[in-house]
N, C-alpha and C. Protein backbone atom coordinates (compact mmCIF):
# COMPACT_ATOMS: atom_id res chain seq x y z
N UNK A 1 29.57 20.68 -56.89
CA UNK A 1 29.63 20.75 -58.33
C UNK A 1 29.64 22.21 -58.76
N UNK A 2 30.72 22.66 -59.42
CA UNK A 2 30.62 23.91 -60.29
C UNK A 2 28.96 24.34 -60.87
N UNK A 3 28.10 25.70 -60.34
CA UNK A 3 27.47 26.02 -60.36
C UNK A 3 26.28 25.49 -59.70
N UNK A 4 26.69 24.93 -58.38
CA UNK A 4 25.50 24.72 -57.51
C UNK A 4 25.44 25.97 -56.70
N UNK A 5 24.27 26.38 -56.80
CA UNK A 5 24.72 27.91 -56.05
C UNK A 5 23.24 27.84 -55.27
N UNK A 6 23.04 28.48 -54.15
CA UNK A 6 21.84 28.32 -52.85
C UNK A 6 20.43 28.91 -53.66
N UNK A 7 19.49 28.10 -53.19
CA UNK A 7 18.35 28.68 -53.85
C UNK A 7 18.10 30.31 -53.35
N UNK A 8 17.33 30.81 -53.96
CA UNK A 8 17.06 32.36 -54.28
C UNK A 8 16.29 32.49 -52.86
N UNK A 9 15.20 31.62 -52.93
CA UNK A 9 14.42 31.89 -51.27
C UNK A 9 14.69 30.76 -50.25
N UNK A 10 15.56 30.34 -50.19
CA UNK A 10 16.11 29.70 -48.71
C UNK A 10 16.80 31.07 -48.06
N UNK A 11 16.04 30.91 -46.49
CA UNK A 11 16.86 31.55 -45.79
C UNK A 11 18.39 31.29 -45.53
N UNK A 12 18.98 32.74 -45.05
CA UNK A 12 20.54 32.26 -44.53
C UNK A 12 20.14 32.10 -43.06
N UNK A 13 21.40 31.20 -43.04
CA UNK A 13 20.94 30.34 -41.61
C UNK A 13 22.24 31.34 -40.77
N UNK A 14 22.24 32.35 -39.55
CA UNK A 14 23.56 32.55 -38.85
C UNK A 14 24.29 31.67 -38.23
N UNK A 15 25.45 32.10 -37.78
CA UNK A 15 26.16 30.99 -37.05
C UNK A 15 25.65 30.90 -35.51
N UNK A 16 25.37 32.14 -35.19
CA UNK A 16 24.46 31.51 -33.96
C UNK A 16 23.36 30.85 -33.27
N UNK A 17 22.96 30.69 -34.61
CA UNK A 17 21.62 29.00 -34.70
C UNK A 17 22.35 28.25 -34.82
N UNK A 18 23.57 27.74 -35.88
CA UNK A 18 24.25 26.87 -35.59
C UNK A 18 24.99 26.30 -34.43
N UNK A 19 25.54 27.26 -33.95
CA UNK A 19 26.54 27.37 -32.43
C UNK A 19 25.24 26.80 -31.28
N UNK A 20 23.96 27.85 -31.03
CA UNK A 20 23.34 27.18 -30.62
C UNK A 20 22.61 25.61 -30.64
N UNK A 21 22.49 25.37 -32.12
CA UNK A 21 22.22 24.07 -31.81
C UNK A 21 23.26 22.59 -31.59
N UNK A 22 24.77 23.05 -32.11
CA UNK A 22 25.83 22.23 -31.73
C UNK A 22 26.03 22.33 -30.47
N UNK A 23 26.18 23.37 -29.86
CA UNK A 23 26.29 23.46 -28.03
C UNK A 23 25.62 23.02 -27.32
N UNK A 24 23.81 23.23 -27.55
CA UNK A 24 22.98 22.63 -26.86
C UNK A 24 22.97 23.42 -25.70
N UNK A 25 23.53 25.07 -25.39
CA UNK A 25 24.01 25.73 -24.28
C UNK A 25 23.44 26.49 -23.47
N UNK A 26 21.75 26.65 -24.49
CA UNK A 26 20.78 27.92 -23.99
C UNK A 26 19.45 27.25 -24.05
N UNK A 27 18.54 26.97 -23.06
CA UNK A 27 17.64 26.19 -23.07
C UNK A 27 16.40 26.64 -24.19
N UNK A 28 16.29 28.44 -24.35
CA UNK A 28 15.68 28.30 -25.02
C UNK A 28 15.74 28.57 -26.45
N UNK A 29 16.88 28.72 -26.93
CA UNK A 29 17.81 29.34 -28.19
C UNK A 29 17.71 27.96 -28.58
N UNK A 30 18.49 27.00 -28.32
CA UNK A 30 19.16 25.75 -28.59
C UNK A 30 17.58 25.26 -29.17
N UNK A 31 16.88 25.54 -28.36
CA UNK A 31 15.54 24.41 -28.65
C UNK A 31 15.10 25.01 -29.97
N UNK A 32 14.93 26.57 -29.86
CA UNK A 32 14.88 26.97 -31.61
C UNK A 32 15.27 26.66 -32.76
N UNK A 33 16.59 26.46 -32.32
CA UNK A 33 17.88 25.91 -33.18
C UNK A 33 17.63 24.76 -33.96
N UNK A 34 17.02 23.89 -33.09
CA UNK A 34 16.79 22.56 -33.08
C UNK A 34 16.10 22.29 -33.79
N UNK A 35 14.98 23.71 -33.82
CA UNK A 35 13.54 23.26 -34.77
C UNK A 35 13.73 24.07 -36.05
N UNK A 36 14.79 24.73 -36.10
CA UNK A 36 15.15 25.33 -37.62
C UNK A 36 16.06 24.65 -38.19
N UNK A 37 16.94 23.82 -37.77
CA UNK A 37 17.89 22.44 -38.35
C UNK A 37 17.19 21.38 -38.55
N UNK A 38 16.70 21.48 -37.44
CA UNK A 38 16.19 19.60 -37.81
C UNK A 38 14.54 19.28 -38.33
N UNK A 39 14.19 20.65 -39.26
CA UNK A 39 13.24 20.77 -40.07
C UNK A 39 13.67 20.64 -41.21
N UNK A 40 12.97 20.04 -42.44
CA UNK A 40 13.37 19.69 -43.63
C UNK A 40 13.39 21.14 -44.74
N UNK A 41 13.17 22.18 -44.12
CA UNK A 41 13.36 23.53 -45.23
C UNK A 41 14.47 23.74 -45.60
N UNK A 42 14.49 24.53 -46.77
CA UNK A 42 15.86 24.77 -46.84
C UNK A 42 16.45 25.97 -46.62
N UNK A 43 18.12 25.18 -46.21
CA UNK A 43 19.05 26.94 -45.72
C UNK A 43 19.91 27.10 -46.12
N UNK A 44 20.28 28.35 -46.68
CA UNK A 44 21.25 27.95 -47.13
C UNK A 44 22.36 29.15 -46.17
N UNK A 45 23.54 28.62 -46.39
CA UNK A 45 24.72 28.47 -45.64
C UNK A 45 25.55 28.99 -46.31
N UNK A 46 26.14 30.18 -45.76
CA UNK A 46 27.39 30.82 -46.89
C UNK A 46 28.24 30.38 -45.90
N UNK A 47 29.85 30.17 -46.80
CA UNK A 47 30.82 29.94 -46.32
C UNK A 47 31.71 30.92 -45.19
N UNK A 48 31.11 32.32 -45.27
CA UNK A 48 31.39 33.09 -44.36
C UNK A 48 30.87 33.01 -42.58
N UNK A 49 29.82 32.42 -42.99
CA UNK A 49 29.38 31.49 -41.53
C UNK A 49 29.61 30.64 -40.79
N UNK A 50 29.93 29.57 -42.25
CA UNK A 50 30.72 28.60 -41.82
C UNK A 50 32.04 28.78 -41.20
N UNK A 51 32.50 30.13 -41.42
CA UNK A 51 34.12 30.13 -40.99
C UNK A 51 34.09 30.93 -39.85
N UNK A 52 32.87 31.39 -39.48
CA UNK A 52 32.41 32.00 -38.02
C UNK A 52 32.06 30.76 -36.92
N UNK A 53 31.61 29.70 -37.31
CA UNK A 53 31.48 28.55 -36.25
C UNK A 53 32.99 28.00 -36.21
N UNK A 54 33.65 27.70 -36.92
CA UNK A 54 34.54 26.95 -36.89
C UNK A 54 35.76 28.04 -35.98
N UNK A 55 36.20 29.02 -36.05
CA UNK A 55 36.85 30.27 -35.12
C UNK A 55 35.55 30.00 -34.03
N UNK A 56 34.50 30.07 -34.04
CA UNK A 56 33.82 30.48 -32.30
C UNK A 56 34.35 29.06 -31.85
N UNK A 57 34.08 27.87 -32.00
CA UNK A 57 33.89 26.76 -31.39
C UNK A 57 35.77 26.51 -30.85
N UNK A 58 36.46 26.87 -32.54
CA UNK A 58 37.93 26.91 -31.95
C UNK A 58 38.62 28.06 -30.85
N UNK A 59 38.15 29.03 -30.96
CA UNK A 59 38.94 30.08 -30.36
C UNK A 59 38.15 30.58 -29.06
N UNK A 60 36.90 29.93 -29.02
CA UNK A 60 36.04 30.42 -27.53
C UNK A 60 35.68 29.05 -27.03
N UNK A 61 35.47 28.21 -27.36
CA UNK A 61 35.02 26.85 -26.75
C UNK A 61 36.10 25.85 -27.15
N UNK A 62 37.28 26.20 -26.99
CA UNK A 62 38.70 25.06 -27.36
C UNK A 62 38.32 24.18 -28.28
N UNK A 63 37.26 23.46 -28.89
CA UNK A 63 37.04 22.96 -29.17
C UNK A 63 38.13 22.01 -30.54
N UNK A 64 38.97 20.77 -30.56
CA UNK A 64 39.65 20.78 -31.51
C UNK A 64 39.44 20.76 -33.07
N UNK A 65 40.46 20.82 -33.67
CA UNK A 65 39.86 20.71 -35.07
C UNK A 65 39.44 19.62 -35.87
N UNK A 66 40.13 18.66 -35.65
CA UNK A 66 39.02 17.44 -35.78
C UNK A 66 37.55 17.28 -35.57
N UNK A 67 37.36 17.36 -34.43
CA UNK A 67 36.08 17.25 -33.79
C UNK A 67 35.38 18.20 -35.04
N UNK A 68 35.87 19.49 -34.54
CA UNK A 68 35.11 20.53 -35.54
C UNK A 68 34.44 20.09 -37.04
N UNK A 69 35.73 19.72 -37.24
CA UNK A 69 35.85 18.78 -39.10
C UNK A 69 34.46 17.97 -38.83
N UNK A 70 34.60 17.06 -37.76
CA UNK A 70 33.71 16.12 -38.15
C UNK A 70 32.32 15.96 -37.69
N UNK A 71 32.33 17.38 -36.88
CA UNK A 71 30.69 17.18 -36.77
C UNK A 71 30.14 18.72 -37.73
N UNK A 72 31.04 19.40 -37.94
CA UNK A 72 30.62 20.24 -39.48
C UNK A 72 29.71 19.39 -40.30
N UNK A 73 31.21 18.36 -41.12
CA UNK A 73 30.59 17.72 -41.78
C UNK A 73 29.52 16.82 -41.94
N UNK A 74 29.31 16.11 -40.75
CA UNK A 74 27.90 15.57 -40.47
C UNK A 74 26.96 16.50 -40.91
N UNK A 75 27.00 17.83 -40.02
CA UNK A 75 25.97 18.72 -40.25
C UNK A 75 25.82 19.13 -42.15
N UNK A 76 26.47 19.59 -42.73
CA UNK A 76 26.70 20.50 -43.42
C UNK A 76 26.43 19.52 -44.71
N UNK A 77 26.45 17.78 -44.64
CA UNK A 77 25.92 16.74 -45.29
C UNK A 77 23.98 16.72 -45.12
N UNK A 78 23.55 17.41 -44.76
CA UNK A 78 21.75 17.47 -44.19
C UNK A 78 21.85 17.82 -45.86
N UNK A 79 20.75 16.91 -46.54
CA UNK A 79 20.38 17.58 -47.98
C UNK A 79 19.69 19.15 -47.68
N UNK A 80 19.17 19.61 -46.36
CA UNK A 80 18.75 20.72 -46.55
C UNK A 80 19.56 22.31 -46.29
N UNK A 81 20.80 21.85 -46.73
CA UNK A 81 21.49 22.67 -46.73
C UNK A 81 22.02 23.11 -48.02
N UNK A 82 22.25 24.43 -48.57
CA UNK A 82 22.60 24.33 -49.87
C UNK A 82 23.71 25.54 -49.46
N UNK A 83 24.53 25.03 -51.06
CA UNK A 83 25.95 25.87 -50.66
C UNK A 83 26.20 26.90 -51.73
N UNK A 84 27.17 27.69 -52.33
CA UNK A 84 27.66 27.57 -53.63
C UNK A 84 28.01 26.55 -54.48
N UNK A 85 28.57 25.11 -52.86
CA UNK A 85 29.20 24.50 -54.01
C UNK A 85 29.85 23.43 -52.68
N UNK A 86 28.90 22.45 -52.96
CA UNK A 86 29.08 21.58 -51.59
C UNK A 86 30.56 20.86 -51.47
N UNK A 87 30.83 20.48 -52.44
CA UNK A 87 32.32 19.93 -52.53
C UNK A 87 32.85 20.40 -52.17
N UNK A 88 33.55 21.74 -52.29
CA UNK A 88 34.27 22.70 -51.62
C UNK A 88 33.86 22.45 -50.06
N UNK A 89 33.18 22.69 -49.82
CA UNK A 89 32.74 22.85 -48.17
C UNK A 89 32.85 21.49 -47.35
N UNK A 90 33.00 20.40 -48.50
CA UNK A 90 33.25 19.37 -47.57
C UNK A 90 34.97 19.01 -47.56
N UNK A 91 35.57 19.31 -48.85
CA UNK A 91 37.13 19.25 -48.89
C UNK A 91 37.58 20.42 -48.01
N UNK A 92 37.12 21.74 -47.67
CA UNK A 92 37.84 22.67 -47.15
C UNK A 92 38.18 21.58 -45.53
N UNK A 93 36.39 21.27 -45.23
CA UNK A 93 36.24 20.65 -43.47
C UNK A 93 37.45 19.68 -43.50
N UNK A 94 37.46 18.63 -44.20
CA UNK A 94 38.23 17.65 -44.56
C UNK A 94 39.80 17.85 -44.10
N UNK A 95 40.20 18.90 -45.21
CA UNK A 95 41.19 19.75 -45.31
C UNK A 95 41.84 20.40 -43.57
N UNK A 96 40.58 21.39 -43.09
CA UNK A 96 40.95 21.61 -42.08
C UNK A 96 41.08 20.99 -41.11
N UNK A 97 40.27 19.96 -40.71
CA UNK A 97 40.75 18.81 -39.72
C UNK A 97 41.87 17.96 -39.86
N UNK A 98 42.72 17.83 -40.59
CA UNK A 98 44.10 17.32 -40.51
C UNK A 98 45.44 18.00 -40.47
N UNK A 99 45.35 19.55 -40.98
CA UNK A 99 46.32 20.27 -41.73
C UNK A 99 46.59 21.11 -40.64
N UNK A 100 47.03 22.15 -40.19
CA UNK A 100 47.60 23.07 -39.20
C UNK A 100 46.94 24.40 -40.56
N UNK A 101 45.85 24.50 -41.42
CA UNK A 101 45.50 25.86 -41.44
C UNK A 101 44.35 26.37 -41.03
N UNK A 102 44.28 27.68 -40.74
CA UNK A 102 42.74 27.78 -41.13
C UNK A 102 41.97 27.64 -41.60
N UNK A 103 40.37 27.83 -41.59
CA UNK A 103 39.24 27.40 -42.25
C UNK A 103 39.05 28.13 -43.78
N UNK A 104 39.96 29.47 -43.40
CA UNK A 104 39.51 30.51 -44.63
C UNK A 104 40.81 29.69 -45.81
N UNK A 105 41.71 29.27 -45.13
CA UNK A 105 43.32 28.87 -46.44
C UNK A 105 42.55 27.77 -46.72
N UNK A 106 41.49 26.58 -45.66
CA UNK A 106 41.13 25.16 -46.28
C UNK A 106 40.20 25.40 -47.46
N UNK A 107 39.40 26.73 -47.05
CA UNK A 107 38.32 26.90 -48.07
C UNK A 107 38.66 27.03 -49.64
N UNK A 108 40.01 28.25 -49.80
CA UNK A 108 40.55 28.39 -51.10
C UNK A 108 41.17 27.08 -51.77
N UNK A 109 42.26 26.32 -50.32
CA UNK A 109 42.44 25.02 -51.11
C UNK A 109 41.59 24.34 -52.45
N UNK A 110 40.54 24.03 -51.33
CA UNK A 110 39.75 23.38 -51.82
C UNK A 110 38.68 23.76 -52.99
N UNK A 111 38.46 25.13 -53.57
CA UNK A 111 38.30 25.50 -54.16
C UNK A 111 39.71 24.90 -55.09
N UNK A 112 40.55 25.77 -55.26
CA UNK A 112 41.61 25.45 -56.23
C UNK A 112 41.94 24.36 -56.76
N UNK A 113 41.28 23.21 -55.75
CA UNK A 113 41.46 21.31 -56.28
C UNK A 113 39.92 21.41 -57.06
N UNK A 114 38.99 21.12 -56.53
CA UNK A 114 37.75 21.33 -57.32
C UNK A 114 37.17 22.05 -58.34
N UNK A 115 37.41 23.37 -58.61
CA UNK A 115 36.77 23.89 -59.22
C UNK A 115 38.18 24.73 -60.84
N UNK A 116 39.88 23.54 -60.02
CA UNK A 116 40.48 24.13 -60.84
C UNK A 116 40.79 25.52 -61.00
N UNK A 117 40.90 26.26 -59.47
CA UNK A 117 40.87 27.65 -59.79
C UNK A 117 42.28 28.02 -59.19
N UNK A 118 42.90 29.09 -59.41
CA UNK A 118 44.45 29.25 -58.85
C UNK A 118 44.14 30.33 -57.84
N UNK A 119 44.72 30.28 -56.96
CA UNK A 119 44.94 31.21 -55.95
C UNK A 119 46.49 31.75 -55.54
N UNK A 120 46.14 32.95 -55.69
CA UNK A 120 47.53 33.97 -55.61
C UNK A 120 47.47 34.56 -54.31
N UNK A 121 48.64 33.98 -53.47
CA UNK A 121 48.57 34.31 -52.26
C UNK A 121 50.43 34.41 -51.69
N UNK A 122 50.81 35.32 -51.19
CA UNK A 122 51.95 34.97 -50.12
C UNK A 122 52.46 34.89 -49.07
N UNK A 123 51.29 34.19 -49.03
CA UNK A 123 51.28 32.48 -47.40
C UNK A 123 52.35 31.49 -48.11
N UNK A 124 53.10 31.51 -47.79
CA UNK A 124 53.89 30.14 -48.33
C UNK A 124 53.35 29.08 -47.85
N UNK A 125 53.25 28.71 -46.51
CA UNK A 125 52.27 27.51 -46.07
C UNK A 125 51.03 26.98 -47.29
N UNK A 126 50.37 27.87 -47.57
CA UNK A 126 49.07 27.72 -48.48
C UNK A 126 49.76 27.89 -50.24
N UNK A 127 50.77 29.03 -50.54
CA UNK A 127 50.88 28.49 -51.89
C UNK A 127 51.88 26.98 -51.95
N UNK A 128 52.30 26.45 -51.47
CA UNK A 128 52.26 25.01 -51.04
C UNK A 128 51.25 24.44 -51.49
N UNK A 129 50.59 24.63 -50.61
CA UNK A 129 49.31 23.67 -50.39
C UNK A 129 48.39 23.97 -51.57
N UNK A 130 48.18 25.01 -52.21
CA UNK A 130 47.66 25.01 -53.97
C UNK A 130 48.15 24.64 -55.07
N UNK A 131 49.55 24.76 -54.95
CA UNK A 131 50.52 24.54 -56.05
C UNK A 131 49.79 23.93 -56.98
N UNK A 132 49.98 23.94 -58.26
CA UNK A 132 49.56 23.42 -59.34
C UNK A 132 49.96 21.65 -58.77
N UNK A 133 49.35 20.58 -58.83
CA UNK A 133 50.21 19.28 -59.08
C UNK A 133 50.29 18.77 -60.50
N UNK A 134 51.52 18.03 -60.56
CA UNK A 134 52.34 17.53 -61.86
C UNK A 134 52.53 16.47 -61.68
C-alpha cells in the first residue's frame, strides 16, 4: 500500500542472513539466521537486498527463477517483515519468476502498476513492459 514505509527501529536485515538462512550452508551462520528470521521481531528489508539475494542465489548458486520467485515470496510474506511497500515486492517476485527480466526492471514494473508511477527508461524490453495500458 502507498505509504507503508519500514518502521524507524526495526533492524535492516543483510542479504547474508538471508542467503544464510535459505541455504542452510554454514552450520553456524545458518543457525543464527534461523534465530533472527524465525523470531517474531521486526526487519525490515530494503529492496536493495532483496535484489542482492535474488543475483547471489541466481548468478552463484544457479538457482532458477522460479524457485527464487517462490520461496522469496514465502519468505518476504512473514508479517515480520516490513517494506516500503509490500505490494511492490510481491508483484516485482511474481513478475520476475515468469518474465526473462531482472529483479531491478521487475521491481520498477511493479512499482509503475501499483503505485501508478511512470518510468522513463530505454530498455525497450521494460518500456514495454510499463507502457501505460489502455
Amino acid at each position: 500500500m502507498p505509504g507503508e514505509i519500514p518502521l524507524p527501529n526495526a533492524p535492516l536485515i543483510d542479504a547474508n542472513v538471508i542467503l544464510r538462512y535459505l541455504l542452510d550452508d554454514h552450520p553456524v551462520l545458518s543457525e543464527r539466521a534461523r534465530a533472527i528470521i524465525d523470531s517474531t521481531n521486526r526487519l525490515s528489508l530494503r529492496n536493495e537486498v532483496l535484489c542482492e539475494v535474488v543475483y547471489v542465489l541466481a548468478k552463484v548458486y544457479g538457482v532458477g527463477r522460479q524457485e527464487i520467485a517462490a520461496t522469496l515470496t514465502a519468505l518476504v510474506s512473514r508479517p515480520q517483515f516490513d517494506f516500503s511497500n509490500r505490494e511492490v515486492v510481491r508483484l516485482a517476485l511474481e513478475t520476475y519468476g515468469y518474465r526473462s527480466i531482472d529483479i531491478v526492471d521487475a521491481l520498477l514494473f511493479a512499482e509503475s502498476r501499483i503505485l501508478s508511477t511512470q518510468v522513463l527508461t530505454f530498455d525497450e524490453a521494460l518500456a514495454k513492459l510499463v507502457a501505460p495500458l489502455h
